[in-house]
N, C-alpha and C. Protein backbone atom coordinates (compact mmCIF):
# COMPACT_ATOMS: atom_id res chain seq x y z
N UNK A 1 96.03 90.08 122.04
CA UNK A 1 95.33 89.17 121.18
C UNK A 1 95.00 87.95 122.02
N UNK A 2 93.70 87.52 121.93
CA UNK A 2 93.36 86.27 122.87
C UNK A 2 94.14 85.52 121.97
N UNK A 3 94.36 84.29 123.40
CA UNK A 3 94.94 83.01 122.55
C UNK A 3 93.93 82.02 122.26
N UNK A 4 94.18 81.98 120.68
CA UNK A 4 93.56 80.70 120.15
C UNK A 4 94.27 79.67 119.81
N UNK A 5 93.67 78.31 119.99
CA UNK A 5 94.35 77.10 119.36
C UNK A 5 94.99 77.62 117.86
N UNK A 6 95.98 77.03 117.45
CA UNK A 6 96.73 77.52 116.13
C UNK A 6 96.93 76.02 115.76
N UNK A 7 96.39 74.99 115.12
CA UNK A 7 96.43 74.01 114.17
C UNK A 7 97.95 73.94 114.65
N UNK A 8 98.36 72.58 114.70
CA UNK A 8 100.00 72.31 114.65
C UNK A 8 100.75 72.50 113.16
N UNK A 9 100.05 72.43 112.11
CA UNK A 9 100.45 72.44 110.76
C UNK A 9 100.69 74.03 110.31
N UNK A 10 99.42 74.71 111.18
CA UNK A 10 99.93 76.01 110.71
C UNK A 10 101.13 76.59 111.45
N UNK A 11 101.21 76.06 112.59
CA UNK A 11 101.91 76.66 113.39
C UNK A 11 103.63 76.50 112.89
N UNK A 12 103.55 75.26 112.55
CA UNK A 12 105.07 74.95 111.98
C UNK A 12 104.89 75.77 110.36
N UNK A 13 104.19 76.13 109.45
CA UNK A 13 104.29 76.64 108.38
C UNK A 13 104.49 78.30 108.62
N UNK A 14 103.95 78.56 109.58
CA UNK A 14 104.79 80.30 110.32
C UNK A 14 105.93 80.19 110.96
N UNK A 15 106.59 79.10 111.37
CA UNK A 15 107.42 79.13 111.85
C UNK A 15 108.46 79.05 110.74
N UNK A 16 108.61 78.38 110.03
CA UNK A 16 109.85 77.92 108.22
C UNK A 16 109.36 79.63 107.99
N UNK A 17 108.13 80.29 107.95
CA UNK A 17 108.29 81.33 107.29
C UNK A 17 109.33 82.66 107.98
N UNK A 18 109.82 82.62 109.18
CA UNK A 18 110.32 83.26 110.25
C UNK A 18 111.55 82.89 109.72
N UNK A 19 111.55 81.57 109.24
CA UNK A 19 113.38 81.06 108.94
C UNK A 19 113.72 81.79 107.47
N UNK A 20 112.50 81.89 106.28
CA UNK A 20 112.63 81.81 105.32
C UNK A 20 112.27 83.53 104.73
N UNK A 21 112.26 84.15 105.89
CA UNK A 21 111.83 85.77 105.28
C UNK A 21 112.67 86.36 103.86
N UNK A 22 111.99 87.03 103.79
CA UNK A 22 112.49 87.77 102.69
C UNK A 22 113.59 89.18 102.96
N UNK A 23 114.32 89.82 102.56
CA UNK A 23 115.37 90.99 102.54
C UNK A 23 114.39 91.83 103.47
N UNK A 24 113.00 92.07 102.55
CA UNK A 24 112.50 93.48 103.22
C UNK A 24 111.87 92.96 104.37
N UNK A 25 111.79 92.00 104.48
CA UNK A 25 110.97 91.44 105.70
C UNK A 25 111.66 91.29 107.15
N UNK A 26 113.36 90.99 106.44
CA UNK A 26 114.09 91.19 107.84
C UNK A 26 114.77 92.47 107.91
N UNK A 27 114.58 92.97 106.87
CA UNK A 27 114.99 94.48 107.40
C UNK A 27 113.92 95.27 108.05
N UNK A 28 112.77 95.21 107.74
CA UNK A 28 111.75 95.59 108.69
C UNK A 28 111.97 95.07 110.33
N UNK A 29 112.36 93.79 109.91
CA UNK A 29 111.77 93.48 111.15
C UNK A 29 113.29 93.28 112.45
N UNK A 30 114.23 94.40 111.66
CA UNK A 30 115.31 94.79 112.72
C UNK A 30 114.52 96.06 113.24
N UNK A 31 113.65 96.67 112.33
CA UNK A 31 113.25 97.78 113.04
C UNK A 31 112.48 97.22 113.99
N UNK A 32 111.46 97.01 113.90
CA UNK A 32 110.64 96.26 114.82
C UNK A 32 110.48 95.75 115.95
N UNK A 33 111.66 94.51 115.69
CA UNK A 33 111.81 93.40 117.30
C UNK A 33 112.49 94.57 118.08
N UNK A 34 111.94 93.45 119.22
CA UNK A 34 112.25 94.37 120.99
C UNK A 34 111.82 95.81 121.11
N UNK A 35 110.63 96.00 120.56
CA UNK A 35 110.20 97.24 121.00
C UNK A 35 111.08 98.79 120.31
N UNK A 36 111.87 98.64 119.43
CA UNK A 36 112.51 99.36 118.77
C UNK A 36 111.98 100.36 118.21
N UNK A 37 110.56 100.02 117.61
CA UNK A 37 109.86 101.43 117.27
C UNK A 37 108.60 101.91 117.58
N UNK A 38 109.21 103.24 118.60
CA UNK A 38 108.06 103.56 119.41
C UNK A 38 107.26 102.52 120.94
N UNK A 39 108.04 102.10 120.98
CA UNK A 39 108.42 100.96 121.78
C UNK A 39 106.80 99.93 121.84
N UNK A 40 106.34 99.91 120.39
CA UNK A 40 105.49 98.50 120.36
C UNK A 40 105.67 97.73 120.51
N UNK A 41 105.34 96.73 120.58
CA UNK A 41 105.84 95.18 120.55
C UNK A 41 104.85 94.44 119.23
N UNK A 42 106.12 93.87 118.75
CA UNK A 42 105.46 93.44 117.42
C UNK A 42 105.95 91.94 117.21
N UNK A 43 104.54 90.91 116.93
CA UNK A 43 105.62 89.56 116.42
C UNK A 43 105.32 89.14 114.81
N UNK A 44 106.21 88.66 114.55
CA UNK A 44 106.23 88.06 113.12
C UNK A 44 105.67 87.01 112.71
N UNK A 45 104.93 86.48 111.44
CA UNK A 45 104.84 85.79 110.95
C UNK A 45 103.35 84.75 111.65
N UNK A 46 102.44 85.78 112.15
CA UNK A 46 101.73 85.31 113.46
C UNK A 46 100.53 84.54 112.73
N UNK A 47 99.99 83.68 113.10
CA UNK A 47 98.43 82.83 112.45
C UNK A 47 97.43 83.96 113.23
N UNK A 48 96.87 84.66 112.27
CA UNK A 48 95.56 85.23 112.82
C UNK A 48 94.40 84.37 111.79
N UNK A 49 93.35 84.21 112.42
CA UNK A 49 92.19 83.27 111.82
C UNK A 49 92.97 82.06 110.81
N UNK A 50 92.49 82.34 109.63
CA UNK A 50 93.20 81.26 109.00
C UNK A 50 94.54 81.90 108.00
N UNK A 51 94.61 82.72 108.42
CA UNK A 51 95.92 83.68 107.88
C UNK A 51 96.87 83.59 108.55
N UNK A 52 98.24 83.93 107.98
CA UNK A 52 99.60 83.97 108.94
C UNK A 52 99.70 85.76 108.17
N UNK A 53 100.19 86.64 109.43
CA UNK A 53 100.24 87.82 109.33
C UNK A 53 101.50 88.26 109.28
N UNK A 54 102.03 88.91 108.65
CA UNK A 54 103.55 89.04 108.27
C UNK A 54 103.75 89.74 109.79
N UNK A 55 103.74 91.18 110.17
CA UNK A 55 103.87 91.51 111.42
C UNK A 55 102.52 92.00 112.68
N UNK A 56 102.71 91.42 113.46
CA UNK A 56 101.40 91.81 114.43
C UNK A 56 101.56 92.71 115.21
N UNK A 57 101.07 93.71 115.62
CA UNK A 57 101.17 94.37 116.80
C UNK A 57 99.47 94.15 117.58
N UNK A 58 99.20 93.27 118.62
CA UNK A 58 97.99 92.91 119.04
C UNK A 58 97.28 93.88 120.07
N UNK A 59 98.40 94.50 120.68
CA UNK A 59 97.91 95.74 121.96
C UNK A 59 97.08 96.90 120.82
N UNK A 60 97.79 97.41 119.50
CA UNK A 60 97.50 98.47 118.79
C UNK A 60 96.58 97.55 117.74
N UNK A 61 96.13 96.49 117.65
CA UNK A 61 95.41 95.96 116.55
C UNK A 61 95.95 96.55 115.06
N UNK A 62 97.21 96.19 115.15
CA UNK A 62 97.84 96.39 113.89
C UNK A 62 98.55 95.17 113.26
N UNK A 63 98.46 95.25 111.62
CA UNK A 63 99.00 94.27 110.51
C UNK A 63 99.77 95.14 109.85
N UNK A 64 100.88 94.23 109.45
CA UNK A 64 102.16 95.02 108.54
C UNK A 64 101.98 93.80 107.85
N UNK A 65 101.58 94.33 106.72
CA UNK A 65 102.00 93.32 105.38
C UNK A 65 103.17 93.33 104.68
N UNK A 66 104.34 92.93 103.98
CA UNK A 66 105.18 93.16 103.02
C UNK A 66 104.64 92.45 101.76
N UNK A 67 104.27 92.83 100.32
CA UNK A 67 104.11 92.45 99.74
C UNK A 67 105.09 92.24 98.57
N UNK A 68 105.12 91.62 97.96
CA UNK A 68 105.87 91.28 96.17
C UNK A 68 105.11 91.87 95.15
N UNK A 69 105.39 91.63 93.97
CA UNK A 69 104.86 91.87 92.54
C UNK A 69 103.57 90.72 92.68
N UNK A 70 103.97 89.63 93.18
CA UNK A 70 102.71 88.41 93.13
C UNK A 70 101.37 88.89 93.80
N UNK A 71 101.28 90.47 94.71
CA UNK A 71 100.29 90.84 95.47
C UNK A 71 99.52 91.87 94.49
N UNK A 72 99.96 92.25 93.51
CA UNK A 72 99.48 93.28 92.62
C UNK A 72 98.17 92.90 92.77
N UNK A 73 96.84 93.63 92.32
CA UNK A 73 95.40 93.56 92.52
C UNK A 73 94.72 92.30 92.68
N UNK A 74 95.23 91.61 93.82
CA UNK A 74 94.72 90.43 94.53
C UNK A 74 93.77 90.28 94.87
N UNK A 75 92.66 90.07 94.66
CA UNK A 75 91.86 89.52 95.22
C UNK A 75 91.63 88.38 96.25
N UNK A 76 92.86 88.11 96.24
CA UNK A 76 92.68 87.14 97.82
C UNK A 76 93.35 87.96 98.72
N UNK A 77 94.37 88.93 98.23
CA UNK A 77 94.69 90.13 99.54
C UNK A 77 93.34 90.99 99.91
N UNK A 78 92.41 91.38 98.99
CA UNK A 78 91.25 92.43 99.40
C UNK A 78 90.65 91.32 100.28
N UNK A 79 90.40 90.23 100.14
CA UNK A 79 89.37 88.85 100.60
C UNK A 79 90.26 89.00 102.14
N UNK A 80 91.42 88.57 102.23
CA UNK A 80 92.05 88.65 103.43
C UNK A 80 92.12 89.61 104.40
N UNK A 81 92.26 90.97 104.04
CA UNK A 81 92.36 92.25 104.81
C UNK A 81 90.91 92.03 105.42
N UNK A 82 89.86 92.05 104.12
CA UNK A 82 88.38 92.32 104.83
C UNK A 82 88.25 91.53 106.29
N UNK A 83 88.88 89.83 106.30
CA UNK A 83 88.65 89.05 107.34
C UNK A 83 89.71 89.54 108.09
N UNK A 84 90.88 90.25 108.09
CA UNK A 84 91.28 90.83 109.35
C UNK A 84 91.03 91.89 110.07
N UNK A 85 90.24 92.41 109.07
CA UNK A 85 89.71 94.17 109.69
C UNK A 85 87.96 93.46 110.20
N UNK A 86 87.48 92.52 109.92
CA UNK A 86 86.45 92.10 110.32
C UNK A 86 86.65 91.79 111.87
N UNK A 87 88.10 91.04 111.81
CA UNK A 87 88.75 90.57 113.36
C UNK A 87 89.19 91.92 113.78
N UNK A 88 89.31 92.69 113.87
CA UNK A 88 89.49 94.20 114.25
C UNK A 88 90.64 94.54 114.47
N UNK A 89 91.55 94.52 113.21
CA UNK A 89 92.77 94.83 112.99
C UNK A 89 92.57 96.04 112.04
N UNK A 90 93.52 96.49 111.89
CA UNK A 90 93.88 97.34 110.84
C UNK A 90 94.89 96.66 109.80
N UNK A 91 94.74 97.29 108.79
CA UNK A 91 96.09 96.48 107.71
C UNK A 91 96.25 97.45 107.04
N UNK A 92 98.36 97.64 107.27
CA UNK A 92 98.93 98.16 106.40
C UNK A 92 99.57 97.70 105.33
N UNK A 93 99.84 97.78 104.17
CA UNK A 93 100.98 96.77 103.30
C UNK A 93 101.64 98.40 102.61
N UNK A 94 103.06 97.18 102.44
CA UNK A 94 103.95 97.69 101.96
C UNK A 94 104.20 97.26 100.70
N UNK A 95 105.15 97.59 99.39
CA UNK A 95 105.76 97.05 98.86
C UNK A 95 106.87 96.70 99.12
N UNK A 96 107.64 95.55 99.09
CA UNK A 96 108.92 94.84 98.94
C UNK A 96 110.15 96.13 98.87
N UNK A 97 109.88 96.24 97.39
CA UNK A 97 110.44 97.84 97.23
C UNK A 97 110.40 98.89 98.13
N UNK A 98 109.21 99.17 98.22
CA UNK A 98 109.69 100.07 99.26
C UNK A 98 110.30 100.44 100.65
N UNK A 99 109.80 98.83 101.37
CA UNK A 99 110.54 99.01 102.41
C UNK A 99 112.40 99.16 102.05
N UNK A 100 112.84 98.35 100.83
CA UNK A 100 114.48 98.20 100.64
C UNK A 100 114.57 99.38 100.37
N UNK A 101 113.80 100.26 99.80
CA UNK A 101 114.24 101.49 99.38
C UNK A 101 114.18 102.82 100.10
N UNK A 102 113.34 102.84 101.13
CA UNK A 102 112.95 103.61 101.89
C UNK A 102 112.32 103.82 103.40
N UNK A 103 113.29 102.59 104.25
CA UNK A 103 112.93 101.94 105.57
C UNK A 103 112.25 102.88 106.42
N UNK A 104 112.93 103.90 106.40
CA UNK A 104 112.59 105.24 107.34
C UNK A 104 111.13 105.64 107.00
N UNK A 105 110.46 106.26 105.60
CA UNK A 105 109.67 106.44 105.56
C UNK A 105 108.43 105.43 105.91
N UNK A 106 108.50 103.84 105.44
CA UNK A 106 107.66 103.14 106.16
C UNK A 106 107.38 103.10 107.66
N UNK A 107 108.33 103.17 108.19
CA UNK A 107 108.74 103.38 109.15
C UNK A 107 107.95 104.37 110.26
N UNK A 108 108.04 105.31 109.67
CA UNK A 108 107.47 106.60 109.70
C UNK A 108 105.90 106.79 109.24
N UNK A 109 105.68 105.96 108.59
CA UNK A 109 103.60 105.68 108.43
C UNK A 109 103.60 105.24 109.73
């Protein structure tokens, strides 16, 4: 991923979010850090455009979303994906649930 300037405001508001994850978010993201699966490299909580991306993988142009009940038929999630797949990512999301319930199989997408 080229480096772009990242606003100092956003930068510290991804950073509290790294402190402030959620269950499924750090259980994902034991799978994840240090190259653990499939040996990507993935970082958390990253500012892409004017978005912060729950997990990045930038070599594979990949997004891992974790979502809540608050993401149900969002229209600012469809609005968002479009501007990251516009930036030439891919985006996956999860539910909350499912990652607690079924790490392996996410895992395994």
């Amino acid at each position: 991923m080229a480096h772009q300037p990242v606003a100092p405001t956003k930068r510290r508001f991804a950073r509290s979010m790294r402190r402030e994850s959620t269950e499924a978010e750090d259980r994902l993201w034991h799978e994840l850090r240090g190259r653990r699966l499939d040996r990507i490299k993935f970082r958390r909580q990253v500012p892409v455009g004017r978005f912060i991306a729950d997990f990045v993988c930038a070599e594979a142009r990949l997004i891992v979303e974790i979502d809540g009940s608050q993401h149900a038929d969002s229209n600012y999630d469809r609005e968002r994906d479009a501007e990251l797949k516009a930036r030439g990512f891919r985006v996956l999301r999860f539910w909350n649930d499912d990652v607690l319930r079924d790490l392996n199989a996410v895992c395994d997408t």
